[in-house]
Protein backbone atom coordinates (compact mmCIF):
# COMPACT_ATOMS: atom_id res chain seq x y z
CA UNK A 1 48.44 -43.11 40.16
CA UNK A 2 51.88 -43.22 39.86
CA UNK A 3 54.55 -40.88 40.68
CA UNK A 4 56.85 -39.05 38.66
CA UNK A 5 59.58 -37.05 40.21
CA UNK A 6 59.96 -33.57 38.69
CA UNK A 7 62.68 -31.45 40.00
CA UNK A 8 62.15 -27.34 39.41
CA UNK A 9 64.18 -24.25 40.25
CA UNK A 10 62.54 -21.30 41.54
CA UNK A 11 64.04 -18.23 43.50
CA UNK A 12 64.57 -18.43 47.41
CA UNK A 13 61.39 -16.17 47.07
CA UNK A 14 58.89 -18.25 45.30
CA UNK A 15 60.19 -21.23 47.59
CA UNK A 16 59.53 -19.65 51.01
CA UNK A 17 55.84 -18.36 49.75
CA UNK A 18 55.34 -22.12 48.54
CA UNK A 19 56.28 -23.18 52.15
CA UNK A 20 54.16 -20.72 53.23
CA UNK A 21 51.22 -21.56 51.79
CA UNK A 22 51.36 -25.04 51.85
CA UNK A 23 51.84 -25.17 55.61
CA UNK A 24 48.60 -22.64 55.94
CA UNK A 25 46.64 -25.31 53.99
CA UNK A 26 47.93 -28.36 55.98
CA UNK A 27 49.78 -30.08 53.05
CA UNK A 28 53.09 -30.59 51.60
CA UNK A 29 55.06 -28.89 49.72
CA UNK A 30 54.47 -31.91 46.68
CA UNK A 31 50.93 -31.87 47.10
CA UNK A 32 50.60 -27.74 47.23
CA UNK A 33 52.16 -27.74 43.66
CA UNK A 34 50.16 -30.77 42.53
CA UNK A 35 47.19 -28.64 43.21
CA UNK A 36 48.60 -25.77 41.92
CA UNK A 37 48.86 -27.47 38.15
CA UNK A 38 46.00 -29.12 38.66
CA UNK A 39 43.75 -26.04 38.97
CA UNK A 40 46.18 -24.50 36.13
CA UNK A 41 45.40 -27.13 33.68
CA UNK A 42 41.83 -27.28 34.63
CA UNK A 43 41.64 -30.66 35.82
CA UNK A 44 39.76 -29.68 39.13
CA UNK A 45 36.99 -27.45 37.46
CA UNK A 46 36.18 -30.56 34.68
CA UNK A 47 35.84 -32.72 37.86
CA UNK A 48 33.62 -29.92 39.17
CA UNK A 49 31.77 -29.85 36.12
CA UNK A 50 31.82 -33.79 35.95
CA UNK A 51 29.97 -33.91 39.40
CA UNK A 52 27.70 -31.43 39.24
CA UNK A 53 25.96 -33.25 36.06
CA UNK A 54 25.88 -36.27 37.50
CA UNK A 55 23.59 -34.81 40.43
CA UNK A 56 21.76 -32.85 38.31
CA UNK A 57 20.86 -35.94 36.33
CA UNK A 58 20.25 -38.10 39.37
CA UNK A 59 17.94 -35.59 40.53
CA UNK A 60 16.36 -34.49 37.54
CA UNK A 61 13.25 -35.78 38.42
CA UNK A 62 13.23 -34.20 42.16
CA UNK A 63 14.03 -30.94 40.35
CA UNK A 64 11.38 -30.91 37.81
CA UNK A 65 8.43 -31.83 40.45
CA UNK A 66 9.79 -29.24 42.68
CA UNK A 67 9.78 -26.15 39.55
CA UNK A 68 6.69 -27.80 38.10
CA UNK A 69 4.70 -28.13 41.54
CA UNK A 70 5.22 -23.66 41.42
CA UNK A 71 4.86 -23.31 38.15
CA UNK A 72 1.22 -22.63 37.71
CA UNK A 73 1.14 -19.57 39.85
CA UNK A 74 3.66 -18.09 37.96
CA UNK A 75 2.82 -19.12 34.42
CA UNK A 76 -0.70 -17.39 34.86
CA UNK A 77 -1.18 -14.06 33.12
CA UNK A 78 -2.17 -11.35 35.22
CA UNK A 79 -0.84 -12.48 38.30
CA UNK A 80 2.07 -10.32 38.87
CA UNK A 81 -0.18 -7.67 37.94
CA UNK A 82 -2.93 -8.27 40.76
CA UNK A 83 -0.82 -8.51 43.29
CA UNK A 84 0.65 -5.80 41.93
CA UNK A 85 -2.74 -4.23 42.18
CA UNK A 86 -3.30 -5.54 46.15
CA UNK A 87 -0.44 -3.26 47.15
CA UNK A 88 -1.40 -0.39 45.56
CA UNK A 89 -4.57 -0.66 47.42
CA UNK A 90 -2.82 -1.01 50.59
């Protein structure tokens, strides 16, 4: 992607905790901001969002086996309620 350059003002303040926090995270000053907007704008959560379908549709199937496979147990009636019953009689 190409690169704009986008010059800002901010108080000595708001500079130094930019610094700050940049350098605590490894990364420039540029890139801190970048992020910053990013996460403002939403970009990195629809990414998030993005990914996390696309797994959940490649394993779909793994998924559904796995909740299906465990499913009997729990979709009988009474169960709950005589196990219930087996520790009451404990």
């Amino acid at each position: 992607m190409a690169k704009t350059q986008l010059n800002v003002r901010v108080d000595e303040d708001t500079a130094r905790a930019a610094r700050e926090r940049a350098l605590e995270r490894g990364m420039s000053v540029n890139r801190y901001i970048e992020e910053l907007v990013r996460q403002d704008t939403g970009e990195v959560g629809h990414t998030f969002v993005e990914a996390a379908a696309d797994f959940m549709k490649q394993y779909e199937t793994v998924f559904a086996e796995e909740f299906e496979a465990g499913a009997p147990d729990r979709a009988k009636p009474g169960v709950r309620d005589q196990r219930e019953g087996r520790r009451g009689q404990l």
